[in-house]
PDB file of N, CA and C in Angstrom:
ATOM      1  N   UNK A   1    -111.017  74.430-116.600  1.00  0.00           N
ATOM      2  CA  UNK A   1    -110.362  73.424-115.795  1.00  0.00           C
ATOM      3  C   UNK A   1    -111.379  72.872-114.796  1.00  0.00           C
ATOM      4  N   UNK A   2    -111.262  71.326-114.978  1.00  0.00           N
ATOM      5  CA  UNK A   2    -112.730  70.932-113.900  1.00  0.00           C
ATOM      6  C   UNK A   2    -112.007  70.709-112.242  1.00  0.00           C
ATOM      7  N   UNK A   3    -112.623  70.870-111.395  1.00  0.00           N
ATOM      8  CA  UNK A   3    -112.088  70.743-109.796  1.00  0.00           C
ATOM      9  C   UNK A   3    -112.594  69.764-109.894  1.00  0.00           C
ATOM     10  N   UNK A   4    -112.013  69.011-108.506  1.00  0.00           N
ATOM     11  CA  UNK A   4    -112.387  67.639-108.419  1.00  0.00           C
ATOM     12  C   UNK A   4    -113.829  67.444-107.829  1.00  0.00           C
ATOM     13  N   UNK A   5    -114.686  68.265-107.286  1.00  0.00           N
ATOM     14  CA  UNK A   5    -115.882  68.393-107.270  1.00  0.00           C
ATOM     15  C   UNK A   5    -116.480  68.285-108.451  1.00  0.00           C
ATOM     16  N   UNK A   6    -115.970  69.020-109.358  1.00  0.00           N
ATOM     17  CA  UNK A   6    -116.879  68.612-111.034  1.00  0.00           C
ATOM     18  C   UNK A   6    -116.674  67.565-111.409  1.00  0.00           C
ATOM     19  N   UNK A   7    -115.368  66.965-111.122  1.00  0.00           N
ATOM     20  CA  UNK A   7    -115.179  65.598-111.598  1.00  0.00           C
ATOM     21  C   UNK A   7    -116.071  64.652-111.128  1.00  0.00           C
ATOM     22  N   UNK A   8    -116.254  64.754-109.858  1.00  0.00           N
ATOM     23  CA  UNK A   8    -117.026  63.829-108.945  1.00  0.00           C
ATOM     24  C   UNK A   8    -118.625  63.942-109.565  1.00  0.00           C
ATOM     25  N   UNK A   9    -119.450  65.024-109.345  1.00  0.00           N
ATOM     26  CA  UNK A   9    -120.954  65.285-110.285  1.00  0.00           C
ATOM     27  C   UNK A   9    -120.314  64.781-111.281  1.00  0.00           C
ATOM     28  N   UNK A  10    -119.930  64.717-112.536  1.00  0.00           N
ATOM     29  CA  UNK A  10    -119.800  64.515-113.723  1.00  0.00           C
ATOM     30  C   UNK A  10    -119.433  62.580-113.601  1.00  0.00           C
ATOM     31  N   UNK A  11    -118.498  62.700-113.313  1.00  0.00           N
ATOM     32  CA  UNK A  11    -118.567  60.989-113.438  1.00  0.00           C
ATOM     33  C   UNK A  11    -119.681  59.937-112.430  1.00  0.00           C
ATOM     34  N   UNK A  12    -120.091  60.839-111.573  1.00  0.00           N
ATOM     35  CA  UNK A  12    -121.554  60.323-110.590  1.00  0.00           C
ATOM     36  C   UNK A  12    -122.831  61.337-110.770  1.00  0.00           C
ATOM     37  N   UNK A  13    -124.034  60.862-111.585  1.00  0.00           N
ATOM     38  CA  UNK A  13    -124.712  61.998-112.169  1.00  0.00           C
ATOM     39  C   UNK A  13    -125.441  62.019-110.341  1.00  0.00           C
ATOM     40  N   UNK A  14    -125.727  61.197-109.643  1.00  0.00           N
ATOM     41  CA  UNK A  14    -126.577  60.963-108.531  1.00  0.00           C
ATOM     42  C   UNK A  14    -126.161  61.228-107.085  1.00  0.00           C
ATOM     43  N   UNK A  15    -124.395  62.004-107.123  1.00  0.00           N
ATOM     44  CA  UNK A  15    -124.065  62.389-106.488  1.00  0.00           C
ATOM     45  C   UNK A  15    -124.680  63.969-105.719  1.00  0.00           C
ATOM     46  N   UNK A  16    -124.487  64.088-104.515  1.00  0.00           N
ATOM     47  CA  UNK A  16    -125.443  65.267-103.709  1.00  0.00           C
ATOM     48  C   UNK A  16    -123.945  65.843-103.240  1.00  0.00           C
ATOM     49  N   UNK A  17    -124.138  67.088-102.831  1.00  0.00           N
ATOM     50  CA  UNK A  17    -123.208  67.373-101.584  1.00  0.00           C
ATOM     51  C   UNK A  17    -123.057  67.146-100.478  1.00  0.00           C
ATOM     52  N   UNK A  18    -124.371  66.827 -99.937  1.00  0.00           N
ATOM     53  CA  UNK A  18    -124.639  66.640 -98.411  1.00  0.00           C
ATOM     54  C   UNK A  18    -123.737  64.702 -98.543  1.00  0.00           C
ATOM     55  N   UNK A  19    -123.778  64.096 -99.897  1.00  0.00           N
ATOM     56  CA  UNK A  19    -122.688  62.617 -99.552  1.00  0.00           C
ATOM     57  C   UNK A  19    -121.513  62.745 -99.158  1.00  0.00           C
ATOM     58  N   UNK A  20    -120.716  63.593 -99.950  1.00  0.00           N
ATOM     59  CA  UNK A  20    -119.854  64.491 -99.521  1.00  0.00           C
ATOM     60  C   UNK A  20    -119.338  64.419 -98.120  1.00  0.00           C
ATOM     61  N   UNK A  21    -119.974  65.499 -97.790  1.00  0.00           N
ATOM     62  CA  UNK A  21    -120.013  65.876 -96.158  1.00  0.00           C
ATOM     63  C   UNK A  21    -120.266  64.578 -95.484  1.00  0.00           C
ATOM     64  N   UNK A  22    -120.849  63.922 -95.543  1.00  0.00           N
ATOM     65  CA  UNK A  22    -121.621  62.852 -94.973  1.00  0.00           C
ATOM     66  C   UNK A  22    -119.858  61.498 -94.562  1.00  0.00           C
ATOM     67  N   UNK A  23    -119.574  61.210 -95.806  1.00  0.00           N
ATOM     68  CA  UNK A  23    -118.911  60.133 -95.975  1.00  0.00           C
ATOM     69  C   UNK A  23    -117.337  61.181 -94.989  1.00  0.00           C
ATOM     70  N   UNK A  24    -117.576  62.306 -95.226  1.00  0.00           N
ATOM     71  CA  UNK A  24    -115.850  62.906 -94.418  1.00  0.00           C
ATOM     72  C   UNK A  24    -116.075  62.904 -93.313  1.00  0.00           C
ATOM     73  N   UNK A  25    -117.315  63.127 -92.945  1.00  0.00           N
ATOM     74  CA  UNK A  25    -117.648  63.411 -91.248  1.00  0.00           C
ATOM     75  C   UNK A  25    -117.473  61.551 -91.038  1.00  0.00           C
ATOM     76  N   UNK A  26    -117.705  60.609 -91.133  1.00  0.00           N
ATOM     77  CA  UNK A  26    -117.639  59.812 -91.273  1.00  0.00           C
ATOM     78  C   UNK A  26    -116.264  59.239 -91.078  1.00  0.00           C
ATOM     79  N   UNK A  27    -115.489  59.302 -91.737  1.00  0.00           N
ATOM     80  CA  UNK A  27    -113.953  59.085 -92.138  1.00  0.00           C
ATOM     81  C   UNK A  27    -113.250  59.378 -90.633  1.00  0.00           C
ATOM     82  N   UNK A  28    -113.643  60.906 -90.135  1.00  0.00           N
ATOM     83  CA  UNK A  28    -112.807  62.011 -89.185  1.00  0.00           C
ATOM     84  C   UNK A  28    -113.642  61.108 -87.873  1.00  0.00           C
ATOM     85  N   UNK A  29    -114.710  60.736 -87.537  1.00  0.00           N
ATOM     86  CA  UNK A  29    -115.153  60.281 -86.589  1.00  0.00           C
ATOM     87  C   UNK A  29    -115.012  58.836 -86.383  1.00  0.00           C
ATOM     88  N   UNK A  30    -114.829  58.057 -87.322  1.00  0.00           N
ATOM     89  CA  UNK A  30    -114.034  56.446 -87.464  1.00  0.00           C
ATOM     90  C   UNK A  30    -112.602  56.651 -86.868  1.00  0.00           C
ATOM     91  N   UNK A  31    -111.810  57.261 -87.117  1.00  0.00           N
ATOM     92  CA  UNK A  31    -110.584  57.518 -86.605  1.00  0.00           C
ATOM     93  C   UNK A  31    -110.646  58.131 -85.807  1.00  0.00           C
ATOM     94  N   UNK A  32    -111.343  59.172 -84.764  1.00  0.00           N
ATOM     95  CA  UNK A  32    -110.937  59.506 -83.762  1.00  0.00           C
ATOM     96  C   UNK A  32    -111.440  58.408 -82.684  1.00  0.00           C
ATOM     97  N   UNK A  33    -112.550  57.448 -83.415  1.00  0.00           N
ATOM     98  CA  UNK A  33    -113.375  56.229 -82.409  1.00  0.00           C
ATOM     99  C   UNK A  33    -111.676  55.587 -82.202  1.00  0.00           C
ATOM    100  N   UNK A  34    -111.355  55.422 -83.508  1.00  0.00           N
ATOM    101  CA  UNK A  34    -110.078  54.252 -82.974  1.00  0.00           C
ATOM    102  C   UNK A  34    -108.951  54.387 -82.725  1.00  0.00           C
ATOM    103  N   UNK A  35    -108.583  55.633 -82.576  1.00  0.00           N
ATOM    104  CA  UNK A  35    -107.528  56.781 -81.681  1.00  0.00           C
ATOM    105  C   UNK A  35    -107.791  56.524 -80.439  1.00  0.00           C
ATOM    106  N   UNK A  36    -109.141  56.947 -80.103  1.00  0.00           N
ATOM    107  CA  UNK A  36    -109.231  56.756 -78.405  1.00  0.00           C
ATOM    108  C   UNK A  36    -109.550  55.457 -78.193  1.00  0.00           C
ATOM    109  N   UNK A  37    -110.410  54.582 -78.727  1.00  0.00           N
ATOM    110  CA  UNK A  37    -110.111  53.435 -78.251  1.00  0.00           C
ATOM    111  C   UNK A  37    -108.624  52.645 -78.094  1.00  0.00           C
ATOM    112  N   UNK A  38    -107.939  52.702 -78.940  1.00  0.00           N
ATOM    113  CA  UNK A  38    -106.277  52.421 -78.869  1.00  0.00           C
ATOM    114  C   UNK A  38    -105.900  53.306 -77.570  1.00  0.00           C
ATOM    115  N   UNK A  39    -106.088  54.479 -77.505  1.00  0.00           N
ATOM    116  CA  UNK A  39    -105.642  55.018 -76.139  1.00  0.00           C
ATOM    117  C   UNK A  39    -105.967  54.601 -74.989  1.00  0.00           C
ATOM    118  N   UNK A  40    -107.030  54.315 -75.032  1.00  0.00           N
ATOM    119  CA  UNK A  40    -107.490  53.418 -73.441  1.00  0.00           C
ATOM    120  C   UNK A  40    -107.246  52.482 -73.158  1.00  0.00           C
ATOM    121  N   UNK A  41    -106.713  51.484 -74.511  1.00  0.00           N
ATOM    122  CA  UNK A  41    -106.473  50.195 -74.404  1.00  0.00           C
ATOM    123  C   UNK A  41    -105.301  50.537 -73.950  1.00  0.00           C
ATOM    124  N   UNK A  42    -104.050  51.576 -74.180  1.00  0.00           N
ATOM    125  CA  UNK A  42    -102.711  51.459 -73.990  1.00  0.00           C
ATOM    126  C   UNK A  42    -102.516  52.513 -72.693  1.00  0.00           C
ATOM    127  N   UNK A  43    -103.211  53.130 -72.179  1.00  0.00           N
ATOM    128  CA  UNK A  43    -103.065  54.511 -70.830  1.00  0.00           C
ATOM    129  C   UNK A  43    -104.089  53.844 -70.145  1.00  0.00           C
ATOM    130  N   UNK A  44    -105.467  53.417 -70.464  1.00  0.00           N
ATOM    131  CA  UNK A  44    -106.529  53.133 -69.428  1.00  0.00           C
ATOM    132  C   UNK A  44    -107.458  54.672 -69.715  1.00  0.00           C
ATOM    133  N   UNK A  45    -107.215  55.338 -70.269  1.00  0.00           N
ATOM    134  CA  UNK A  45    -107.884  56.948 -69.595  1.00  0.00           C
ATOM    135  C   UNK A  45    -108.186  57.428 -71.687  1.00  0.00           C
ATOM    136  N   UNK A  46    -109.132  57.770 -71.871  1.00  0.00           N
ATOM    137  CA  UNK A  46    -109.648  58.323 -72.915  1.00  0.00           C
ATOM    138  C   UNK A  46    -108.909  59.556 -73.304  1.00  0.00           C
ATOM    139  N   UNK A  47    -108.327  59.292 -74.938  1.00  0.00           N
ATOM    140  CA  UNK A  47    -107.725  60.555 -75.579  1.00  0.00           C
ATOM    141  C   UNK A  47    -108.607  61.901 -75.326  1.00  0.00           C
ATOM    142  N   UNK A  48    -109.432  61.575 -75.691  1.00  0.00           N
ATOM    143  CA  UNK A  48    -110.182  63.165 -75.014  1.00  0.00           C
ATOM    144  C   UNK A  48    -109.971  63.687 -73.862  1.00  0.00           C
ATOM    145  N   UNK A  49    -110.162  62.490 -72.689  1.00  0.00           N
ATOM    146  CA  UNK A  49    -109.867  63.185 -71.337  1.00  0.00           C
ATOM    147  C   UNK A  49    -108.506  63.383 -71.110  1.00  0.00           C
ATOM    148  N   UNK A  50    -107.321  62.761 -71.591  1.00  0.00           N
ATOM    149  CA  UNK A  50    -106.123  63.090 -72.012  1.00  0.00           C
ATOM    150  C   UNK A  50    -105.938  64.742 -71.998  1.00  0.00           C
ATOM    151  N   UNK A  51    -106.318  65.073 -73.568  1.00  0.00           N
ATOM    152  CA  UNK A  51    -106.229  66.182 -73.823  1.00  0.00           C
ATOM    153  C   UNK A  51    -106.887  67.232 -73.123  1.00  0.00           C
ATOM    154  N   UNK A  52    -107.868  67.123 -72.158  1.00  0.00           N
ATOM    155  CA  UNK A  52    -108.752  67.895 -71.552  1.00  0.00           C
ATOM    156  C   UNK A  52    -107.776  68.550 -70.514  1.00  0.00           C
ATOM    157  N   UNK A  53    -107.293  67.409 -69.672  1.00  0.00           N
ATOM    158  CA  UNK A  53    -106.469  67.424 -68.601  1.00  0.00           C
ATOM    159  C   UNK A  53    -104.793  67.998 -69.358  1.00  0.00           C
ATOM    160  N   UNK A  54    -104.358  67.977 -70.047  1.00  0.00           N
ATOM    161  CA  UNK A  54    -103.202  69.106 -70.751  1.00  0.00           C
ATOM    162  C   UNK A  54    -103.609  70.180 -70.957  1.00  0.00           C
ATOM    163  N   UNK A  55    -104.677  70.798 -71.590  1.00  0.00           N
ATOM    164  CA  UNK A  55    -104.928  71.768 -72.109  1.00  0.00           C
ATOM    165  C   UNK A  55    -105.652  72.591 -70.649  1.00  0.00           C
ATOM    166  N   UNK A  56    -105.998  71.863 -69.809  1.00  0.00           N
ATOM    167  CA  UNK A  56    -105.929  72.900 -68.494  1.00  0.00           C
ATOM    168  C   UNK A  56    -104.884  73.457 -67.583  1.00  0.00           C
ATOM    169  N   UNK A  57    -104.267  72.263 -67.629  1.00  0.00           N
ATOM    170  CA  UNK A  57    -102.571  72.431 -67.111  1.00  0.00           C
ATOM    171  C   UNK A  57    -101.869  73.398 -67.995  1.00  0.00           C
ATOM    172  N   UNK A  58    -102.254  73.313 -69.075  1.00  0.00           N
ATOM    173  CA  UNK A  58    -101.115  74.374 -70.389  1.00  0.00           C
ATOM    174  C   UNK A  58    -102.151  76.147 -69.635  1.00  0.00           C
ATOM    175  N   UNK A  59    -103.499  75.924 -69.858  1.00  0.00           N
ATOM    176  CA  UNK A  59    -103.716  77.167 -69.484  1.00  0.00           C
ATOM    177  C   UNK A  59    -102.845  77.956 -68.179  1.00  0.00           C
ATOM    178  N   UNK A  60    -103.439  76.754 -67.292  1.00  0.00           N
ATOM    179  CA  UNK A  60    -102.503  77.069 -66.004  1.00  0.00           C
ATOM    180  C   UNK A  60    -101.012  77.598 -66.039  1.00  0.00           C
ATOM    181  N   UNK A  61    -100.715  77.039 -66.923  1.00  0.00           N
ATOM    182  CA  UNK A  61     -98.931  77.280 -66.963  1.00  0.00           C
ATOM    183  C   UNK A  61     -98.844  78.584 -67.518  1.00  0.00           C
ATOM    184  N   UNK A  62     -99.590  78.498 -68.966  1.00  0.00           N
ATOM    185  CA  UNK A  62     -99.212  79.715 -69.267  1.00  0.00           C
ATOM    186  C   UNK A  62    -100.065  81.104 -68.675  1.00  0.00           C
ATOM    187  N   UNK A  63    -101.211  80.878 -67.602  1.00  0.00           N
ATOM    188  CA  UNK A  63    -101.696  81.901 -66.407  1.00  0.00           C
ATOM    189  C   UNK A  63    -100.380  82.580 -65.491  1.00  0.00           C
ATOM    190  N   UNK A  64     -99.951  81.559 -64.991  1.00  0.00           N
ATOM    191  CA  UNK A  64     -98.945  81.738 -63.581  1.00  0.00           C
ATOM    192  C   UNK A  64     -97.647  81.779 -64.849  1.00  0.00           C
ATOM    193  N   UNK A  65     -97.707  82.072 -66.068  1.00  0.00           N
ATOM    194  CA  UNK A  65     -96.272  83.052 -67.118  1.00  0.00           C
ATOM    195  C   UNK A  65     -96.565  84.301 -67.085  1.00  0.00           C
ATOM    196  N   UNK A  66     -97.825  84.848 -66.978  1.00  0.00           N
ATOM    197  CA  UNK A  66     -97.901  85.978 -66.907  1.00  0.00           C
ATOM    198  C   UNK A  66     -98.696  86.150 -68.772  1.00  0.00           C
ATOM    199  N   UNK A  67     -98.854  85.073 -68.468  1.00  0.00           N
ATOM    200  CA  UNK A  67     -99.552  84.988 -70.502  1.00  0.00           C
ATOM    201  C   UNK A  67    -101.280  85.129 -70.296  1.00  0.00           C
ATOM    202  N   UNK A  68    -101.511  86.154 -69.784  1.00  0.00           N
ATOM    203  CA  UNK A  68    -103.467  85.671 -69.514  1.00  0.00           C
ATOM    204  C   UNK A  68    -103.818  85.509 -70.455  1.00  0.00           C
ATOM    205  N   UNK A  69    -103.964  86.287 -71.713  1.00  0.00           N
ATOM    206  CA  UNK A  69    -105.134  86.372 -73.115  1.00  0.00           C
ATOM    207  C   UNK A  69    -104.652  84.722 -73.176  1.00  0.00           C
ATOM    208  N   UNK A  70    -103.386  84.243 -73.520  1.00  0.00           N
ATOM    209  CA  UNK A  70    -103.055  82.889 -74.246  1.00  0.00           C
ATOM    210  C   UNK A  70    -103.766  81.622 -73.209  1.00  0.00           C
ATOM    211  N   UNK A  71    -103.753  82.242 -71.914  1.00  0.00           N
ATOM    212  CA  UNK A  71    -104.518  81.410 -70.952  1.00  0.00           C
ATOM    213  C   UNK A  71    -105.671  81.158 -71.155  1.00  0.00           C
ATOM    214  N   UNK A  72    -106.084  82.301 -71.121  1.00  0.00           N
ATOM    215  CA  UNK A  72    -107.858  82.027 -71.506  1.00  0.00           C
ATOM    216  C   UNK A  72    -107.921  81.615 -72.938  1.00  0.00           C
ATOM    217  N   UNK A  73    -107.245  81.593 -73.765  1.00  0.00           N
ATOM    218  CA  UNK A  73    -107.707  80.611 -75.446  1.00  0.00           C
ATOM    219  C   UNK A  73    -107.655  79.518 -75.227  1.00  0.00           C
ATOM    220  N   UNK A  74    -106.697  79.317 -74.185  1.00  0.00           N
ATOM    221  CA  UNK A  74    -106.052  77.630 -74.681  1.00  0.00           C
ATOM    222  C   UNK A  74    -106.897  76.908 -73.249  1.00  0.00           C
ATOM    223  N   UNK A  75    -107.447  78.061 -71.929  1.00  0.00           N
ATOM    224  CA  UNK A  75    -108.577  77.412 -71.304  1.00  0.00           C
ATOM    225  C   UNK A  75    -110.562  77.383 -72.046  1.00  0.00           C
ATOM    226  N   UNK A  76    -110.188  77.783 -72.838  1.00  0.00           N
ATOM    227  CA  UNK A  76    -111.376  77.473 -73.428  1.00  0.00           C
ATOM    228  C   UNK A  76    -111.483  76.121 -74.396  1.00  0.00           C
ATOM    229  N   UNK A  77    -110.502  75.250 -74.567  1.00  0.00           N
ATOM    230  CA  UNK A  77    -110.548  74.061 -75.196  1.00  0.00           C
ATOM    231  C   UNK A  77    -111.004  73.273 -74.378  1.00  0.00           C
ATOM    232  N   UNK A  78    -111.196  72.433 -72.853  1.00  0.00           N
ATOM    233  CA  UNK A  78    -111.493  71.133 -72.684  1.00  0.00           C
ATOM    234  C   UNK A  78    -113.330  71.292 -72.500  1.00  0.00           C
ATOM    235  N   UNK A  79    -113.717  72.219 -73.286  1.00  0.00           N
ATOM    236  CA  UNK A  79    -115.295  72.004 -73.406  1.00  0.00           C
ATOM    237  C   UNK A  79    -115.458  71.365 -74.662  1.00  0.00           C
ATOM    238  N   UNK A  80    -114.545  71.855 -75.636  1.00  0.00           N
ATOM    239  CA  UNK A  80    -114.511  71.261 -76.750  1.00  0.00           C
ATOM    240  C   UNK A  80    -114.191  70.215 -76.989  1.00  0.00           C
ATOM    241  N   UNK A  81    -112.876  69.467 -75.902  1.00  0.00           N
ATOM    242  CA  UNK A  81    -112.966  67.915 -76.402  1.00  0.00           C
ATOM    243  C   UNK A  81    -113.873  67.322 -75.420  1.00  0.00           C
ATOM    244  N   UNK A  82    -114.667  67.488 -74.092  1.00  0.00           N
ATOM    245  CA  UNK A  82    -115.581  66.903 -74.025  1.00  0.00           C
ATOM    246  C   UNK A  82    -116.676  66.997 -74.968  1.00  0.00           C
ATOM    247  N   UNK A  83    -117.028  68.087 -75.800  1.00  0.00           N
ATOM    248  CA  UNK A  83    -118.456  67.421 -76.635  1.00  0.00           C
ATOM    249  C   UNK A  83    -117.373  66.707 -77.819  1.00  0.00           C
ATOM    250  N   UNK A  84    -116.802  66.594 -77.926  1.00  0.00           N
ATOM    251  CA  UNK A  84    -116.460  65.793 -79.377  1.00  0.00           C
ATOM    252  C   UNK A  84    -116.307  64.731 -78.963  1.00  0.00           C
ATOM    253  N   UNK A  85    -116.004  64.173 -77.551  1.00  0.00           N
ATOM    254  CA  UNK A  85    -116.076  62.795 -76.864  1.00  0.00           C
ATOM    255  C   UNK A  85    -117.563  62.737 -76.503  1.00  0.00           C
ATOM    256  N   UNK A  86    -118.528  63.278 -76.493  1.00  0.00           N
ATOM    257  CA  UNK A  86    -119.794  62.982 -76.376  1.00  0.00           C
ATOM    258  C   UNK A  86    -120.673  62.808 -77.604  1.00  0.00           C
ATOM    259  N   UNK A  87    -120.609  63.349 -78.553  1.00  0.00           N
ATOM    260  CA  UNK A  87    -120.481  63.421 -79.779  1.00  0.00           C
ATOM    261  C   UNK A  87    -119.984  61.625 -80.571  1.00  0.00           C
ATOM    262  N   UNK A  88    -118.924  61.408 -80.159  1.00  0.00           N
ATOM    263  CA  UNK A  88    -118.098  60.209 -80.787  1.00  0.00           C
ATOM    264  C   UNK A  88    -118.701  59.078 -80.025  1.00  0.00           C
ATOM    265  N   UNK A  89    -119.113  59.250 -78.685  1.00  0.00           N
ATOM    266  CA  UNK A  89    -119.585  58.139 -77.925  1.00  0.00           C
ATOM    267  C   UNK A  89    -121.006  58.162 -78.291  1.00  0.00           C
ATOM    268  N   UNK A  90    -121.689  59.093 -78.638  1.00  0.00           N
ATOM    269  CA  UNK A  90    -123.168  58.912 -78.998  1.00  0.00           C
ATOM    270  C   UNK A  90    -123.566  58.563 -80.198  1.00  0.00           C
ATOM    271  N   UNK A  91    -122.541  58.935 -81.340  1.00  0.00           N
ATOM    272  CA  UNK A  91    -122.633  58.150 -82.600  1.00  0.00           C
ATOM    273  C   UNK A  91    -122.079  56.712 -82.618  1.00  0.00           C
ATOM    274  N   UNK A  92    -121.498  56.384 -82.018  1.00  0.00           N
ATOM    275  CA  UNK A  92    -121.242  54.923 -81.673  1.00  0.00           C
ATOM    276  C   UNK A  92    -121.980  54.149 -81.258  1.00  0.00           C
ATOM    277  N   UNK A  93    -123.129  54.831 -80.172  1.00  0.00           N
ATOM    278  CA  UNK A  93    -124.007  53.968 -79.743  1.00  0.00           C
ATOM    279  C   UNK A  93    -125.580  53.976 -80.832  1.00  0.00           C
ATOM    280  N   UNK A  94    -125.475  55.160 -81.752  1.00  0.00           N
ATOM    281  CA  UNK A  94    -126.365  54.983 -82.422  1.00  0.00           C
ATOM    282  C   UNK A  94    -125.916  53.752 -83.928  1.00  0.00           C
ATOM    283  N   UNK A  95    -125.044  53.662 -84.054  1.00  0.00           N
ATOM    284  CA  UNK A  95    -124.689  52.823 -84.652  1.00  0.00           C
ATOM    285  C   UNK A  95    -124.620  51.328 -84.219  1.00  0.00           C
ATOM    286  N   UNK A  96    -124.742  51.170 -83.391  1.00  0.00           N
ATOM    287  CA  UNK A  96    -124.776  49.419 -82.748  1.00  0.00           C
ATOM    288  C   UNK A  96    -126.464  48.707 -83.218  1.00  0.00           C
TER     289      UNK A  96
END
């Protein structure tokens, strides 16, 4: 039974993996450009920094529940959407 990876080599002899990867990273970073741009156009304030600012408040909330471990997981996210907003803004500008 061929996976759709074999399908793909087989009907593209010049296909790589790294296109692959290439064209999805691609796809996932086009749409989060025009996620947050739509968000700023409609709040003023960047989906990333959005989410930055919830996910500290959620830690907070669930700190002062008496939830620490769940505090500290869910305070370890707004490092992560700042680099993926630094990340999205720097491939944007390498693209112009």
């Amino acid at each position: 039974m061929a996976t759709a990876a074999t399908k793909v080599t087989q009907d593209n002899p010049t296909f790589t993996g790294n296109q692959s990867m290439t064209a999805g990273k691609d796809v996932v970073e086009s749409t989060l450009r025009t996620v947050d741009e739509s968000t700023k156009g409609a709040a003023g304030v960047s989906l990333f920094h959005i989410l930055t600012l919830a996910s500290i408040g959620g830690s907070l909330a669930l700190f002062f529940a008496g939830k620490k471990s769940a505090a500290i997981f869910v305070g370890l996210w707004p490092p992560t959407f700042q680099a993926l907003k630094a990340v999205a803004d720097t491939n944007k500008e390498n693209r112009k």
